[in-house]
C-alpha atoms as a PDB file:
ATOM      1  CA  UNK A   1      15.229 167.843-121.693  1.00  0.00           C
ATOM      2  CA  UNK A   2      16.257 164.336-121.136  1.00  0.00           C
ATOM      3  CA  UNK A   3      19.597 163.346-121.907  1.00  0.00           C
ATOM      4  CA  UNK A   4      23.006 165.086-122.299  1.00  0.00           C
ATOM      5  CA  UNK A   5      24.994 165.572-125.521  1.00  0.00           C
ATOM      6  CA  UNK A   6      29.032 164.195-124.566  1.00  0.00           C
ATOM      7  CA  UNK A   7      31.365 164.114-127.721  1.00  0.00           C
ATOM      8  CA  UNK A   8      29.365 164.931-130.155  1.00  0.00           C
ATOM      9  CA  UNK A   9      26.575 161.994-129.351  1.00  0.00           C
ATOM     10  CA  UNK A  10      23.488 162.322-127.258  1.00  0.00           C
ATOM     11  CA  UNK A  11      22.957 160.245-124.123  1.00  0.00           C
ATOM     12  CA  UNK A  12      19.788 159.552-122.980  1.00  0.00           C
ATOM     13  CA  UNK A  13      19.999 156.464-120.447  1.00  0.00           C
ATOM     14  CA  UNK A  14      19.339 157.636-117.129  1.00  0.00           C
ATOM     15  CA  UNK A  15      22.837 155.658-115.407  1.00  0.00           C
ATOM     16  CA  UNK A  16      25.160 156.803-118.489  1.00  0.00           C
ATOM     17  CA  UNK A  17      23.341 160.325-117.635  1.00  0.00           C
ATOM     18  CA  UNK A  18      24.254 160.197-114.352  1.00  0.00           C
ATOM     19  CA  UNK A  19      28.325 158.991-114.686  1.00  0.00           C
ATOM     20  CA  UNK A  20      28.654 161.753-117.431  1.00  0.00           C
ATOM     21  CA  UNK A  21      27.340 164.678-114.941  1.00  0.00           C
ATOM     22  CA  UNK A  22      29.721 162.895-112.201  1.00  0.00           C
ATOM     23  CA  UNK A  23      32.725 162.552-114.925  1.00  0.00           C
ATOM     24  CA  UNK A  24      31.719 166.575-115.496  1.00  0.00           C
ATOM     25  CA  UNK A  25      31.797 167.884-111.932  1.00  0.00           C
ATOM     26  CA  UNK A  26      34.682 165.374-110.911  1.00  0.00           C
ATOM     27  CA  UNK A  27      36.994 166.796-113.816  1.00  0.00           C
ATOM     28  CA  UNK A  28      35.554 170.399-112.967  1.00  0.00           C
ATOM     29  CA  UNK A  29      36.607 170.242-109.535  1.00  0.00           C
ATOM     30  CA  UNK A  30      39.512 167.987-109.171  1.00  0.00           C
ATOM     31  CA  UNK A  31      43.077 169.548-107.734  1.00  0.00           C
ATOM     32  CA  UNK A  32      45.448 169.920-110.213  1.00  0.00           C
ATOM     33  CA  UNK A  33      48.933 169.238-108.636  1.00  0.00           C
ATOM     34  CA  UNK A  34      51.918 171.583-108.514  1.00  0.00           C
ATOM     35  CA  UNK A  35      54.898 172.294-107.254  1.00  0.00           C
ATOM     36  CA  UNK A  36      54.383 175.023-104.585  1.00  0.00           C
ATOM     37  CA  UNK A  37      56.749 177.249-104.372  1.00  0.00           C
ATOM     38  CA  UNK A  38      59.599 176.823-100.562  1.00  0.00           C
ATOM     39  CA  UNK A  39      59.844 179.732 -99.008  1.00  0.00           C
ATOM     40  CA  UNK A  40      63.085 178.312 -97.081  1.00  0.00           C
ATOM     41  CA  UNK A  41      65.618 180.406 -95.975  1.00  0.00           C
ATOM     42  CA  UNK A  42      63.360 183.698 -96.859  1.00  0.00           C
ATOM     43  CA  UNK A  43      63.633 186.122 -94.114  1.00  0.00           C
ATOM     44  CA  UNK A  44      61.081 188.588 -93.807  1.00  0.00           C
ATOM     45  CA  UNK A  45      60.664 192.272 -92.549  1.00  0.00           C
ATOM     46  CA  UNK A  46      58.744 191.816 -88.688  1.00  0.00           C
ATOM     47  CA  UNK A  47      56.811 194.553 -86.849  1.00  0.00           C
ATOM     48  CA  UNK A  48      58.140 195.654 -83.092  1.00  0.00           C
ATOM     49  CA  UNK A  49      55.705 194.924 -80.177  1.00  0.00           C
ATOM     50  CA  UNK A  50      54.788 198.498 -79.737  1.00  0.00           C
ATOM     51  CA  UNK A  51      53.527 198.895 -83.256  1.00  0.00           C
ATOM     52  CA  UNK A  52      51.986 195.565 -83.373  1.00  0.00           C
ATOM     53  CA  UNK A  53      49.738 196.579 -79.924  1.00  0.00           C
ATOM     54  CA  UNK A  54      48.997 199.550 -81.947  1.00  0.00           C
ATOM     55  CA  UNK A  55      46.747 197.552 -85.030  1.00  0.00           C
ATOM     56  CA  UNK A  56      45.322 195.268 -82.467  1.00  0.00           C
ATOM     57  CA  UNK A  57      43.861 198.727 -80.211  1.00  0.00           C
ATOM     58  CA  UNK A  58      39.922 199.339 -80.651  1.00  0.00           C
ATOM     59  CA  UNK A  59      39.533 202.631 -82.342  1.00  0.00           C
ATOM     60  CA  UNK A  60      36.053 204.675 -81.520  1.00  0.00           C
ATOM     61  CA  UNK A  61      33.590 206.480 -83.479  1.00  0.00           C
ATOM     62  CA  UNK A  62      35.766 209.923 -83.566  1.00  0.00           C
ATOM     63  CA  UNK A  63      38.795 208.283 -85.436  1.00  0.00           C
ATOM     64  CA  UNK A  64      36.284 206.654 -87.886  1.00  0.00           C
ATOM     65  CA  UNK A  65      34.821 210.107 -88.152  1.00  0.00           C
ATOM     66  CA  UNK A  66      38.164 211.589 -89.255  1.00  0.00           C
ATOM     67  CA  UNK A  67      39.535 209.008 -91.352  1.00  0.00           C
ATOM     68  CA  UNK A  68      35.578 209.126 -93.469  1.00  0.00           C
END
């Protein structure tokens, strides 16, 4: 295959080839902006020390065993 069909007509000259697969992939991949949403003024739930220590301990093979 040589050439690339864009609007209905086929293109077959290797530079308008090229820009057309570059127009593609540019408009394929290009960031679409948006308002994100502020999360200002949002107060959320926290975990104490104690419990946080607790999901950052190593666990061995016999609580893997258990929980399988």
């Amino acid at each position: 295959m040589k050439g690339v069909f864009v609007d209905g007509c086929w293109i077959d000259d290797p530079g308008k080839v090229k820009e057309e697969i570059c127009l593609f992939f540019k408009k394929r991949f290009e960031e679409v902006e948006w308002e994100r949403p502020k999360l200002d003024e949002v107060r959320f739930q926290v975990i104490d020390h104690h419990h946080s220590d607790l999901l950052m301990m190593h666990f061995d093979e016999k609580e893997v065993k258990v929980a399988v």
